[in-house]
Protein backbone atom coordinates (compact mmCIF):
# COMPACT_ATOMS: atom_id res chain seq x y z
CA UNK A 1 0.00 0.00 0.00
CA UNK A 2 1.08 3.12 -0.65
CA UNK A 3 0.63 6.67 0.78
CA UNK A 4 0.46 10.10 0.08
CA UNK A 5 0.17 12.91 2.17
CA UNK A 6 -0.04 16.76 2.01
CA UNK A 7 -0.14 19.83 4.66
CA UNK A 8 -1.52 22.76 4.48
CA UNK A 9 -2.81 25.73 6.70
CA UNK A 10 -5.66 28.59 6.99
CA UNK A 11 -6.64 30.93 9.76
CA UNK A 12 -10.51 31.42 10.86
CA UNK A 13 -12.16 32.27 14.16
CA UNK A 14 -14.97 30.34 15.63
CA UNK A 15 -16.82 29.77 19.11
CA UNK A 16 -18.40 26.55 20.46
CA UNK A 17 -21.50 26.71 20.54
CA UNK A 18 -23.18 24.98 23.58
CA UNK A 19 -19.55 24.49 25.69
CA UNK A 20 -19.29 25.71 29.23
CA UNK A 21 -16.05 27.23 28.86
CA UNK A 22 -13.15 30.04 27.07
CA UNK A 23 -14.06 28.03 23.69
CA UNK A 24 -18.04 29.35 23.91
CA UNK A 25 -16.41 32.66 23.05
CA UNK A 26 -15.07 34.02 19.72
CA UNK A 27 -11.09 32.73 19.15
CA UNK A 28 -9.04 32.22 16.38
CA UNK A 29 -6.67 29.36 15.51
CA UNK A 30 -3.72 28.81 13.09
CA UNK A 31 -5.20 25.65 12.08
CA UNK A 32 -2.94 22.76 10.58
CA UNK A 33 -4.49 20.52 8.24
CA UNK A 34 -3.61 17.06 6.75
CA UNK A 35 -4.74 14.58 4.36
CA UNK A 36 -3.81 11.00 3.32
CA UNK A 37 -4.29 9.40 0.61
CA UNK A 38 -3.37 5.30 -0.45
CA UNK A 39 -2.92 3.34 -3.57
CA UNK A 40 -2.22 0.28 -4.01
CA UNK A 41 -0.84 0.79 -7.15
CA UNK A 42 1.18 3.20 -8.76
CA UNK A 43 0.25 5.00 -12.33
CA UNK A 44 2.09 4.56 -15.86
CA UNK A 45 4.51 6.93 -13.98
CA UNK A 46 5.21 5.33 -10.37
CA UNK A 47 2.70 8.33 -8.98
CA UNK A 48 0.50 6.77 -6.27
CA UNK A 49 -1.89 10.53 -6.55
CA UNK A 50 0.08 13.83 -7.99
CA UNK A 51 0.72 15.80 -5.04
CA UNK A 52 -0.65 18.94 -6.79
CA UNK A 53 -3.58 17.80 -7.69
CA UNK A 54 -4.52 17.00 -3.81
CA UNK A 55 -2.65 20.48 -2.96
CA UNK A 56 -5.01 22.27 -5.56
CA UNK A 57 -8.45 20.58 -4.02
CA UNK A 58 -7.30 21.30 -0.47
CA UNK A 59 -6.29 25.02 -1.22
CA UNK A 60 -9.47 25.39 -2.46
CA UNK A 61 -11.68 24.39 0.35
CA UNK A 62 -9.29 26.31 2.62
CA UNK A 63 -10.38 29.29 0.73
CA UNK A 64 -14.28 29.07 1.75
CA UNK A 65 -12.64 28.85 5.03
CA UNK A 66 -9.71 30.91 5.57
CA UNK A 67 -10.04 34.42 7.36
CA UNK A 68 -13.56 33.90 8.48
CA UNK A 69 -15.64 33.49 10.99
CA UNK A 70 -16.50 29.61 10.91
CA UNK A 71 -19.81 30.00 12.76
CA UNK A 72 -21.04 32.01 9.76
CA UNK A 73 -19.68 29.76 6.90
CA UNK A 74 -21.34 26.62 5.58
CA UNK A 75 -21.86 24.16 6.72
CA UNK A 76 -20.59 25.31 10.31
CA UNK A 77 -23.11 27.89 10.59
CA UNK A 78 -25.46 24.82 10.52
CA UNK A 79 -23.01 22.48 12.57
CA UNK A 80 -20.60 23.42 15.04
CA UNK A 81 -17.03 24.19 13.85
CA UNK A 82 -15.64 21.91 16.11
CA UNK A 83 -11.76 20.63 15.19
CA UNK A 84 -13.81 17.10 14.54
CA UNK A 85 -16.21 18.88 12.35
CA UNK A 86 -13.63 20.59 10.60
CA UNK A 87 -11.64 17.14 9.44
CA UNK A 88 -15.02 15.08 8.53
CA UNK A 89 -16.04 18.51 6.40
CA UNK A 90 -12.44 18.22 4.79
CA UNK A 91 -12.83 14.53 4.65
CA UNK A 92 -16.08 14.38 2.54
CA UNK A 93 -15.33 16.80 0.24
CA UNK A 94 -11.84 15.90 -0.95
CA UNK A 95 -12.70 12.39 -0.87
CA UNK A 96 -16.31 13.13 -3.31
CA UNK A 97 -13.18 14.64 -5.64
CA UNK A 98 -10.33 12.07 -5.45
CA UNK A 99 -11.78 9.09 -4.54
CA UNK A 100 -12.27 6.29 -7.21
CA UNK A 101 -11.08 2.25 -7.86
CA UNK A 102 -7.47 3.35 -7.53
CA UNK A 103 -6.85 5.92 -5.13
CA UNK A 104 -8.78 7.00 -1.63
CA UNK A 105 -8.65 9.44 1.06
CA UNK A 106 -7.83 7.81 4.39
CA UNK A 107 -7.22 10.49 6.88
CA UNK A 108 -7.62 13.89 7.24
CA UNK A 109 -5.85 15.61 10.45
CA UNK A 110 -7.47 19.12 12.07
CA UNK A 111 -4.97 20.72 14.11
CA UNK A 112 -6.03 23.51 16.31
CA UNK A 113 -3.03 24.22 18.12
CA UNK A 114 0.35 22.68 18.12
CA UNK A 115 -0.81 19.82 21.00
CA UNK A 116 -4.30 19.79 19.65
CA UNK A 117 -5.62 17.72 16.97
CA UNK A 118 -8.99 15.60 15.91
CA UNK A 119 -9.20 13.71 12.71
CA UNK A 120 -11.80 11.68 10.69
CA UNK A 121 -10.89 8.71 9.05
CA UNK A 122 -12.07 5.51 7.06
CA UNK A 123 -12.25 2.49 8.76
């Protein structure tokens, strides 16, 4: 099996909704995010997934989300922008955009702070 794996970061402010706590009010994080991918073959070319094309789709979900308020952005102003929420958001909609017979996202990371993280993954 083989694995790919790319990194990537944005900037956004959120607050928990429904937490007794510092996180109920509005914060900002520096937020980390990364995605695997496997194969478990490579292409005509040794390439298990062309790192820029996994770059590009992540770049441009981190748009909708970068310097904004979370709790007004889709679909967190519906759900709340938790770090989980964040990865299983990233999760979906890279893999509705990569995944197919050969290739599939496995992981994506959501870090918050440096000793923070949540992550969704397949089983």
């Amino acid at each position: 099996m083989y694995e790919v794996m790319v990194r990537r970061s944005f900037s956004s402010a959120h607050n928990l909704r429904g937490y007794h706590g510092k996180c109920e009010d509005l914060h900002g994080h520096n937020w980390t995010v990364e995605v695997a991918a496997q194969a478990e073959v490579l292409n005509e070319i040794g390439i298990a997934l062309d790192f820029k094309e996994l770059k590009k789709i992540l770049e441009g979900l981190m748009e909708r989300l970068d310097h904004k308020y979370l709790n007004e952005t889709p679909p967190f102003d519906k759900i709340n922008p938790t770090t989980e929420n964040i990865a299983k958001f990233l999760f979906d909609e890279i893999s509705g955009k990569i995944n197919d017979e050969k290739v599939r996202i496995t992981r994506v990371d959501v870090w918050e702070s440096e000793g923070s993280r949540g992550s969704y993954f397949a089983e």
